[in-house]
C-alpha atoms as a PDB file:
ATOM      1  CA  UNK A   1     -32.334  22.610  21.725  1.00  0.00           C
ATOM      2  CA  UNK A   2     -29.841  20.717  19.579  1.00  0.00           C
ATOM      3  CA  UNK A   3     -28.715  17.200  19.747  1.00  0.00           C
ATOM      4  CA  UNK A   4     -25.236  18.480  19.926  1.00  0.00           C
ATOM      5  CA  UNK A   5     -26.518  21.057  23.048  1.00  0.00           C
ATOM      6  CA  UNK A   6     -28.193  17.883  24.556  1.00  0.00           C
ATOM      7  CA  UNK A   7     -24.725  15.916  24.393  1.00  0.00           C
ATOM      8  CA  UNK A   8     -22.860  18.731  25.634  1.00  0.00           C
ATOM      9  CA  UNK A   9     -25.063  19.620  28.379  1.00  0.00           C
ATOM     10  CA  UNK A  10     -25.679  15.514  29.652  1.00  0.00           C
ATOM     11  CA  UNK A  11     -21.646  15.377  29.468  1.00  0.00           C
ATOM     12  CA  UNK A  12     -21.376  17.935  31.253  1.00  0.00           C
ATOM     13  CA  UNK A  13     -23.975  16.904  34.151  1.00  0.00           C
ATOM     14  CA  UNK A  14     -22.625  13.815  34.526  1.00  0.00           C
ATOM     15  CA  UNK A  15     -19.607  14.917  35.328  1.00  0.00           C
ATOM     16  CA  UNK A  16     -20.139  17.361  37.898  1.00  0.00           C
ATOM     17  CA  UNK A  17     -22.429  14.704  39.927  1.00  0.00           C
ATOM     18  CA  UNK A  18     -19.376  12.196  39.172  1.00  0.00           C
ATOM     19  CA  UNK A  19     -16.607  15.336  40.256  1.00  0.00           C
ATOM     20  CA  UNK A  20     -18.434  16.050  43.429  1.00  0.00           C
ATOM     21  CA  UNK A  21     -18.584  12.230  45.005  1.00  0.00           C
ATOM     22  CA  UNK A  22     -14.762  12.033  45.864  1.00  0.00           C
ATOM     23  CA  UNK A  23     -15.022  15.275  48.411  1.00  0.00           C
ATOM     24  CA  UNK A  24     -17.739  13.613  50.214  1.00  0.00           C
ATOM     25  CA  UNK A  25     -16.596  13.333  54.052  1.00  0.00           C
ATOM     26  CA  UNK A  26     -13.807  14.886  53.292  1.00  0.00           C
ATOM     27  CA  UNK A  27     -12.402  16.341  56.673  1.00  0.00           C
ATOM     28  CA  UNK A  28      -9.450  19.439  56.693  1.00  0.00           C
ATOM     29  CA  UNK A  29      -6.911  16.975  57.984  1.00  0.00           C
ATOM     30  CA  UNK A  30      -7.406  14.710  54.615  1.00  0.00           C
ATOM     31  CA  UNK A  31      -7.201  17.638  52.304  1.00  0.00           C
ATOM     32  CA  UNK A  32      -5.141  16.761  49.352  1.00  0.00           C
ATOM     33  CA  UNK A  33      -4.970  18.099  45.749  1.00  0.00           C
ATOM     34  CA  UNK A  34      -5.186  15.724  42.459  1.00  0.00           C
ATOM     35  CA  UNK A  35      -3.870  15.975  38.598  1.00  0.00           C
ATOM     36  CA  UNK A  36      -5.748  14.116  35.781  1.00  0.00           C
ATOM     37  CA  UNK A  37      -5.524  13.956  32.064  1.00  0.00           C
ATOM     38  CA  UNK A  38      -8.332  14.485  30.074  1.00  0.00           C
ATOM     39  CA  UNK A  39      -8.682  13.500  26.876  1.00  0.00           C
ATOM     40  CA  UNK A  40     -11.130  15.683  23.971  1.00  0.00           C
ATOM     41  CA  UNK A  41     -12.745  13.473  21.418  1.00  0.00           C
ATOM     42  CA  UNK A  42     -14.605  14.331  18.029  1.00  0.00           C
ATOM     43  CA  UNK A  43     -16.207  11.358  15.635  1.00  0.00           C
ATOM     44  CA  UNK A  44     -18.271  12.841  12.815  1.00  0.00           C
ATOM     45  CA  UNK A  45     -21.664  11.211  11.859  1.00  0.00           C
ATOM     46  CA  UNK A  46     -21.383  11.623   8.570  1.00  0.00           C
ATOM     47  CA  UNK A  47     -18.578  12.728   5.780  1.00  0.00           C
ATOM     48  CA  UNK A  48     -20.861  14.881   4.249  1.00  0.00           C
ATOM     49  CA  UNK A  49     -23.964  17.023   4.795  1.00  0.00           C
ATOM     50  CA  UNK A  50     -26.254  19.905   3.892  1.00  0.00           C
ATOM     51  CA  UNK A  51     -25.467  23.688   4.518  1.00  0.00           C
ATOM     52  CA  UNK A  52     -27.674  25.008   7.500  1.00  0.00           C
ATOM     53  CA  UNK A  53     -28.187  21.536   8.833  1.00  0.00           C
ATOM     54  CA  UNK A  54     -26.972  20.673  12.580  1.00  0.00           C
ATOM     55  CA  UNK A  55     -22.742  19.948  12.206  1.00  0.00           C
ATOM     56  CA  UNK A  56     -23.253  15.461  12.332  1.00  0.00           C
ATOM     57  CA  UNK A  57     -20.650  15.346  15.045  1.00  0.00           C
ATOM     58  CA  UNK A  58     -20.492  13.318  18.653  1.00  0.00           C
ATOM     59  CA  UNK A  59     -18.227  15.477  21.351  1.00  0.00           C
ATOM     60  CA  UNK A  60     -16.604  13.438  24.294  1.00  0.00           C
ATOM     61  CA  UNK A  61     -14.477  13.782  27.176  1.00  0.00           C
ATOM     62  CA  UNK A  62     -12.771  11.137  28.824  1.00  0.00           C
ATOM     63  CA  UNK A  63     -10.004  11.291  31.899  1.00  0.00           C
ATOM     64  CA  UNK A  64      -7.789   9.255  33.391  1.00  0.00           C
ATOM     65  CA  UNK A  65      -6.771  10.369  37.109  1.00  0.00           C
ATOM     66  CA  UNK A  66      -4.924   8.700  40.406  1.00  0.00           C
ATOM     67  CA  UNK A  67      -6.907   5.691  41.810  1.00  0.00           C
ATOM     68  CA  UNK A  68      -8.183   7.618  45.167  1.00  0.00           C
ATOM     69  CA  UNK A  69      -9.828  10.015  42.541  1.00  0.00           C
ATOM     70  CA  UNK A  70     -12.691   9.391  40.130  1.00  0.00           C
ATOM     71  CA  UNK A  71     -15.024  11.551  38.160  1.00  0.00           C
ATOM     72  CA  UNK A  72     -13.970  14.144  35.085  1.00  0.00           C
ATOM     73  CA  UNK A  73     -14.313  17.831  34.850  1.00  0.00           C
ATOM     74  CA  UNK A  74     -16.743  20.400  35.979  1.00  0.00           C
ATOM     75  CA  UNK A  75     -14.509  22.828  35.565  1.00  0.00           C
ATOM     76  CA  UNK A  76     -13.784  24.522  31.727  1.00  0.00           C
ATOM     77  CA  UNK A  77     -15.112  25.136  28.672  1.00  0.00           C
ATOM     78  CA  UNK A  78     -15.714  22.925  26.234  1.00  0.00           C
ATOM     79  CA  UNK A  79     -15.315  24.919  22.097  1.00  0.00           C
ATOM     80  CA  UNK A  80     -16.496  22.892  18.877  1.00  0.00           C
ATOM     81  CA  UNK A  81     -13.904  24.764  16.547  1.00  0.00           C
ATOM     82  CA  UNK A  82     -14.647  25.600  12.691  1.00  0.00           C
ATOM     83  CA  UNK A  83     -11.928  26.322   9.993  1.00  0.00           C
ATOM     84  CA  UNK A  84     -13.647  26.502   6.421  1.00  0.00           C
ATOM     85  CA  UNK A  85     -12.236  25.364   3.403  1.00  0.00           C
ATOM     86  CA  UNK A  86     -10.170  28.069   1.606  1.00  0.00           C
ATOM     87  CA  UNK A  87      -8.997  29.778   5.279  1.00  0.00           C
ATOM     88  CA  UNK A  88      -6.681  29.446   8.056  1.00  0.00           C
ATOM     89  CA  UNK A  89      -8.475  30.683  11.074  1.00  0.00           C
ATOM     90  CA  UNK A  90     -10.364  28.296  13.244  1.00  0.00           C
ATOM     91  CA  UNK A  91     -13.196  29.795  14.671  1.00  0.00           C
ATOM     92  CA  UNK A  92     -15.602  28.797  18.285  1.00  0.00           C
ATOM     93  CA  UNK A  93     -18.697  27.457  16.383  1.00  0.00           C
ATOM     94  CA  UNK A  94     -20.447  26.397  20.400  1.00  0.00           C
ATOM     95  CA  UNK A  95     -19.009  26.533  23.490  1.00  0.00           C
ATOM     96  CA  UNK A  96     -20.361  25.349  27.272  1.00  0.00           C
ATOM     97  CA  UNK A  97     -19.052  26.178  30.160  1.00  0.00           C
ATOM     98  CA  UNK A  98     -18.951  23.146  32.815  1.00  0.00           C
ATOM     99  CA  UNK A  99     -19.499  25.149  35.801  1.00  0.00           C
ATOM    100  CA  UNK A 100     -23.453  25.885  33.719  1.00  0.00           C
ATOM    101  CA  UNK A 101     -23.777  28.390  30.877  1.00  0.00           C
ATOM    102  CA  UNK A 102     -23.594  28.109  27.163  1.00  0.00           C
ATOM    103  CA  UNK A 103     -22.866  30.941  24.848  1.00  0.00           C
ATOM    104  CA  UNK A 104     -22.702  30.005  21.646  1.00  0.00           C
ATOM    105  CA  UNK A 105     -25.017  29.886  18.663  1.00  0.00           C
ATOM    106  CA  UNK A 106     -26.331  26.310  17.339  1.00  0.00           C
ATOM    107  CA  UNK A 107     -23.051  24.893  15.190  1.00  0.00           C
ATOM    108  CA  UNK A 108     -24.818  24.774  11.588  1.00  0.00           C
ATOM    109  CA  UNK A 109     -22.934  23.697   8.505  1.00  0.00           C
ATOM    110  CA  UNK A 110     -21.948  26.785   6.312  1.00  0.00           C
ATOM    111  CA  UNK A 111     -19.405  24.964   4.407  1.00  0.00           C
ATOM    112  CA  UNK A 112     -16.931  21.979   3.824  1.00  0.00           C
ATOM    113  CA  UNK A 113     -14.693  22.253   7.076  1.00  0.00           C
ATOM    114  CA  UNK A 114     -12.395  20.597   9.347  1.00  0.00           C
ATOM    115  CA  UNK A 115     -13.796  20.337  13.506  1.00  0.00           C
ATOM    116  CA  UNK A 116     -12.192  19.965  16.778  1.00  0.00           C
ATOM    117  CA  UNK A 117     -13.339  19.983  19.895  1.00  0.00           C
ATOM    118  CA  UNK A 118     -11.031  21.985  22.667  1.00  0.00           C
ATOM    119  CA  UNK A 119     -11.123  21.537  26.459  1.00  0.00           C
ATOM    120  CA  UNK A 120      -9.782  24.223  28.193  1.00  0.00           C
ATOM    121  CA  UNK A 121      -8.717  22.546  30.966  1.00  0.00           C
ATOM    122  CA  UNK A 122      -9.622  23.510  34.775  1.00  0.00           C
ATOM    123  CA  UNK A 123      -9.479  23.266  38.185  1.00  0.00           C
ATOM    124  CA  UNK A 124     -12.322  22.157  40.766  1.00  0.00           C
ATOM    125  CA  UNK A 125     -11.956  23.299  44.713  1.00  0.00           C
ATOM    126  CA  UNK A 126     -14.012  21.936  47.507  1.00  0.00           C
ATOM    127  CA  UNK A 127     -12.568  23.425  50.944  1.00  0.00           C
ATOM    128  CA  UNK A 128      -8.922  22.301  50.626  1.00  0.00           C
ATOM    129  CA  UNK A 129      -9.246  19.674  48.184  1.00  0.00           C
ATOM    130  CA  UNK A 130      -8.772  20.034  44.387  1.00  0.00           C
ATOM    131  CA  UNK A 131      -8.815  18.895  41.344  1.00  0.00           C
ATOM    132  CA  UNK A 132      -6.872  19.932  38.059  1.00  0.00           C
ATOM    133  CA  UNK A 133      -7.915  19.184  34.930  1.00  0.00           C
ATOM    134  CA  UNK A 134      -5.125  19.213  31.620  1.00  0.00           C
ATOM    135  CA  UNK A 135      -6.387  21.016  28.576  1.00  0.00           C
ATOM    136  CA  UNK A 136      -6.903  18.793  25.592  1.00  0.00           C
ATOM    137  CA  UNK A 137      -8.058  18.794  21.944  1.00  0.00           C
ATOM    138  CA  UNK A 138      -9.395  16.195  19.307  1.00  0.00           C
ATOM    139  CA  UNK A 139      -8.360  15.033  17.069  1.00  0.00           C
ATOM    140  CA  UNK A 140      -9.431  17.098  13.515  1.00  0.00           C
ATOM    141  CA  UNK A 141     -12.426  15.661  11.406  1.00  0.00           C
ATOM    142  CA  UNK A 142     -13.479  16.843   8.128  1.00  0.00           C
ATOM    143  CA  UNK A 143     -17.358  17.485   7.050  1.00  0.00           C
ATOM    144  CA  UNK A 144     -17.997  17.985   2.982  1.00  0.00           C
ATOM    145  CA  UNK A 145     -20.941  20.608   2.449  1.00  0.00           C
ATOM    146  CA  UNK A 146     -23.641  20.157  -0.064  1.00  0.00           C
ATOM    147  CA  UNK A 147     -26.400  22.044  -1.209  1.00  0.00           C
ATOM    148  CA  UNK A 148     -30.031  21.590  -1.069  1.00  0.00           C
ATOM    149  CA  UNK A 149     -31.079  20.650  -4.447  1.00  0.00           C
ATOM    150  CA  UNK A 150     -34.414  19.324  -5.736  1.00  0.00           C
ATOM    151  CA  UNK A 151     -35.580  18.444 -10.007  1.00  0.00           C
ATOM    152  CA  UNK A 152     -38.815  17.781 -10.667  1.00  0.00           C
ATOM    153  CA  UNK A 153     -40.896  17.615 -13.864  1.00  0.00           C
ATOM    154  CA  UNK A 154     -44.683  16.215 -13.537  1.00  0.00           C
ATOM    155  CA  UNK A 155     -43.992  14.286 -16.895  1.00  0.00           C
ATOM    156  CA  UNK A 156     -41.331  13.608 -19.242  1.00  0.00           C
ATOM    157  CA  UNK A 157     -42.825  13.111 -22.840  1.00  0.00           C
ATOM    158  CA  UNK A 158     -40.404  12.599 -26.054  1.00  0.00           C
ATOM    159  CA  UNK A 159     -40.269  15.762 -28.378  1.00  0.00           C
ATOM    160  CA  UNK A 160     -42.506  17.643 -26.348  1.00  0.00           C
ATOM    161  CA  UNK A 161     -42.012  20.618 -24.009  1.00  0.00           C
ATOM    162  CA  UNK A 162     -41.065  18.844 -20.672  1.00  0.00           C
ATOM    163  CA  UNK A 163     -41.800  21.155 -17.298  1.00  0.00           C
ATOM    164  CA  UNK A 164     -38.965  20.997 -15.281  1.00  0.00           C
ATOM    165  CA  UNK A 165     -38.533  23.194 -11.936  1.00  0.00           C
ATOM    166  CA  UNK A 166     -35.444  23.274  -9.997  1.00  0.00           C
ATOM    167  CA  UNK A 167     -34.664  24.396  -6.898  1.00  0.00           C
ATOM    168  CA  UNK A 168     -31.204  24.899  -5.354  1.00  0.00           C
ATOM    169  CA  UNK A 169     -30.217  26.232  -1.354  1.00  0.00           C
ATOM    170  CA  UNK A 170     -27.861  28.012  -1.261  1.00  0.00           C
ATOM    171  CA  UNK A 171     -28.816  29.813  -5.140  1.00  0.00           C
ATOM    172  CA  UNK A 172     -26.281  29.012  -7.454  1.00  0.00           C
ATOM    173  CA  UNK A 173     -25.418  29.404 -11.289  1.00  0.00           C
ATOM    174  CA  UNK A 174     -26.725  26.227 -12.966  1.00  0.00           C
ATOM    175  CA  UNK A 175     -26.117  24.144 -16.217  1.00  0.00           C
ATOM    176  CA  UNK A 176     -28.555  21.620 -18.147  1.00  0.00           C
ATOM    177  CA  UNK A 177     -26.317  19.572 -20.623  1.00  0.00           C
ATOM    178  CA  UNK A 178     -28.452  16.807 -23.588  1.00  0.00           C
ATOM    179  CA  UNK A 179     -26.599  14.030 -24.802  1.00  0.00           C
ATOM    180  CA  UNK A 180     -28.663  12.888 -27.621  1.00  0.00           C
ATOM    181  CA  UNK A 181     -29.077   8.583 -27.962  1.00  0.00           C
ATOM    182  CA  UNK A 182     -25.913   7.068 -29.751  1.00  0.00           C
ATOM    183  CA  UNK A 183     -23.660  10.893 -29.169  1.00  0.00           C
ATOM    184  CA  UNK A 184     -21.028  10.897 -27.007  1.00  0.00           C
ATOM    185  CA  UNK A 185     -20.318  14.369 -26.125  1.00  0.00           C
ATOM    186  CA  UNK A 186     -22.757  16.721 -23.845  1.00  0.00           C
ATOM    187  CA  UNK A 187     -24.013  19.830 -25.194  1.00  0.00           C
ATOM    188  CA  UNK A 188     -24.981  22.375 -23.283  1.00  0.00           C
ATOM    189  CA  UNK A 189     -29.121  23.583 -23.918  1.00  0.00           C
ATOM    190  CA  UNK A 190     -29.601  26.139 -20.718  1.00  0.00           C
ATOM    191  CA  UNK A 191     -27.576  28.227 -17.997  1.00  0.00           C
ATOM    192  CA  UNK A 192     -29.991  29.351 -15.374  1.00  0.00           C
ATOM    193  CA  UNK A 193     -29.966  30.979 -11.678  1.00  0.00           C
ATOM    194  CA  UNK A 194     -31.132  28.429  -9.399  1.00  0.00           C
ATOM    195  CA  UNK A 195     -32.586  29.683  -6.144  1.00  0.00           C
ATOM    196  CA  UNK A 196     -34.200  28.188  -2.930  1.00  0.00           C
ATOM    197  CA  UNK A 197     -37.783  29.295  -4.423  1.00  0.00           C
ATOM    198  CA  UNK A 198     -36.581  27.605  -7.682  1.00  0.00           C
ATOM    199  CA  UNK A 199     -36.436  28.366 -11.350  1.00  0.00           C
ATOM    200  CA  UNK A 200     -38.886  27.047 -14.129  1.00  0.00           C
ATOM    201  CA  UNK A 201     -38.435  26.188 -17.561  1.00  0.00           C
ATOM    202  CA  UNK A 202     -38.900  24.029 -20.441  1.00  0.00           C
ATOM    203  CA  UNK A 203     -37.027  21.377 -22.254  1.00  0.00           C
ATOM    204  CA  UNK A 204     -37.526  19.588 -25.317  1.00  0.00           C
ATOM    205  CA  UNK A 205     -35.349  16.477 -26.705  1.00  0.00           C
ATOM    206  CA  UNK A 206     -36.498  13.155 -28.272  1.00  0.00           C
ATOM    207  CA  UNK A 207     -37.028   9.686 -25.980  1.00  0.00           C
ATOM    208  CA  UNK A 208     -33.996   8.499 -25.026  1.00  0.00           C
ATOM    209  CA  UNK A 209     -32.243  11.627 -24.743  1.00  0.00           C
ATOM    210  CA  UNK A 210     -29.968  12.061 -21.545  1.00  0.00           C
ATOM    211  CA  UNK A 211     -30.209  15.299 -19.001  1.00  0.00           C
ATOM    212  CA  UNK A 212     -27.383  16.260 -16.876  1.00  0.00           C
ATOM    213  CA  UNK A 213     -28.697  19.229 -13.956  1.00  0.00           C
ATOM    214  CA  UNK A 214     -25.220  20.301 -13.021  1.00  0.00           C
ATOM    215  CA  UNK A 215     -24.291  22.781 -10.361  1.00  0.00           C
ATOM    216  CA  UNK A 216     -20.265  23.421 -10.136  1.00  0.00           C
ATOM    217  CA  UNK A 217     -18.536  22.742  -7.252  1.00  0.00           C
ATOM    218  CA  UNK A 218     -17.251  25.631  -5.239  1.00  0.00           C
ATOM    219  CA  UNK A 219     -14.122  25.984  -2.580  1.00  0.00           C
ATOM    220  CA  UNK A 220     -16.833  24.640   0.613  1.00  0.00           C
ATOM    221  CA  UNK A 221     -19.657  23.395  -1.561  1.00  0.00           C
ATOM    222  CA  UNK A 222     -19.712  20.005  -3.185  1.00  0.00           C
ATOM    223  CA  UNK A 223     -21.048  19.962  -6.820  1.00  0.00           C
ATOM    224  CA  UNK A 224     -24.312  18.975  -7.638  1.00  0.00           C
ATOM    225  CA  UNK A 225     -24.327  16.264 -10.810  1.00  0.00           C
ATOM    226  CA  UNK A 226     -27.268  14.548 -11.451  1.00  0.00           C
ATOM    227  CA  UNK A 227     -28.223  12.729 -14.900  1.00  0.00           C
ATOM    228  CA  UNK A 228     -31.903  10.972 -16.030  1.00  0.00           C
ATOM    229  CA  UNK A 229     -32.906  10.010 -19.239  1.00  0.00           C
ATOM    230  CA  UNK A 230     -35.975  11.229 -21.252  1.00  0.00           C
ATOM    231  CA  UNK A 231     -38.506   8.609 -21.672  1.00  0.00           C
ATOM    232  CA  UNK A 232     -42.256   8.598 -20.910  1.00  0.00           C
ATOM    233  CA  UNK A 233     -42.709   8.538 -17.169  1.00  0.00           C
ATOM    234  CA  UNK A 234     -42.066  10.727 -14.823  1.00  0.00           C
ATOM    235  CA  UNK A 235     -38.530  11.488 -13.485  1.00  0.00           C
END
């Protein structure tokens, strides 16, 4: 189960054990009916993350209701809401319902996005006594993707063939750029398909040589830009 399932589901059991004290005793003759504002809130973990990884972000609901009532909603659903960079539909990531039941996958990052979180608002009964709940929704938050990327070489020797593998998730087109000691410009010395099972391949440049790894940025992935220099350890 997810961290953001455990959050969701402890919200919501607190508030139904909070919702049901107030009708407690409750006799036909005091029946009465209350309104309450609730307020949705969203606060991301991080800015940025990596794609597939759990969305960083802490749901909340809060309420404010009439001072013979206390408790918050057990009544509703609660949506985490996606819209990716690049489009204009928002779409229900996770969802639980408050009266029990979830049905929603895990909320996973598949891009750079902006999140809400949307109450639907409800209404609790007990006899003749209720409870109504206002809809509400966060405020938005905005989570940059990046991709899983890993360089490694098991030693980096001057004018010799250097072993370099590099692995990238999600695969993506990548550059290697040298900028020899004293130059100021990069030159470009490979363009290679970097996948999550990784790519292999050779380099050769004299100590003191810089090396750029360089995957471009795309419309909901970050760029991946990441320099060393060639000397005689290991990167």
């Amino acid at each position: 189960m997810s961290s953001m399932r455990r959050r969701i589901l402890l919200l919501a059991i607190a508030l139904v054990a909070t919702v049901l004290a107030p009708f407690t005793g409750l006799s036909a003759a005091s029946a009465a009916s209350y309104s309450c504002t609730t307020v949705a809130t969203l606060k991301a973990g991080a800015t940025s993350t990596y794609i597939g990884y759990e969305v960083p972000a802490a749901p909340g609901l809060t309420t404010s209701c009439p001072d013979l009532w206390s408790g918050g909603p057990s009544d509703g659903t609660v949506s985490l809401q996606r819209r990716l960079a690049g489009t204009t539909a928002w779409q229900t990531i996770w969802s639980e319902d408050l009266a029990g039941s979830s049905n929603a996958a895990e909320p996973n990052v598949a891009g750079t996005a902006q999140y809400k979180l949307v109450y639907s608002g409800g209404t609790y009964t007990s006899g003749s006594d209720s409870v109504t709940f206002s809809p509400s929704t966060s405020a938005v938050i905005t989570i940059a993707a990046k991709r899983l990327v890993t360089v490694n070489s098991k030693k980096v020797r001057g004018n010799k063939p250097i072993p370099v593998t590099w692995t990238a998730a999600p695969a993506a087109q990548g550059i290697v750029y040298l900028k020899k000691k004293g130059k100021k410009k990069w030159k470009v010395a490979k363009r290679v398909t970097v996948s999550p099972s990784g790519v292999r391949f050779k380099l050769r440049a004299p100590v003191g040589t810089k090396v750029r790894f360089y995957i471009p940025a795309t419309t909901t992935i970050l760029a991946f830009d990441w320099t060393t220099k060639i000397k005689r350890t290991a990167f």
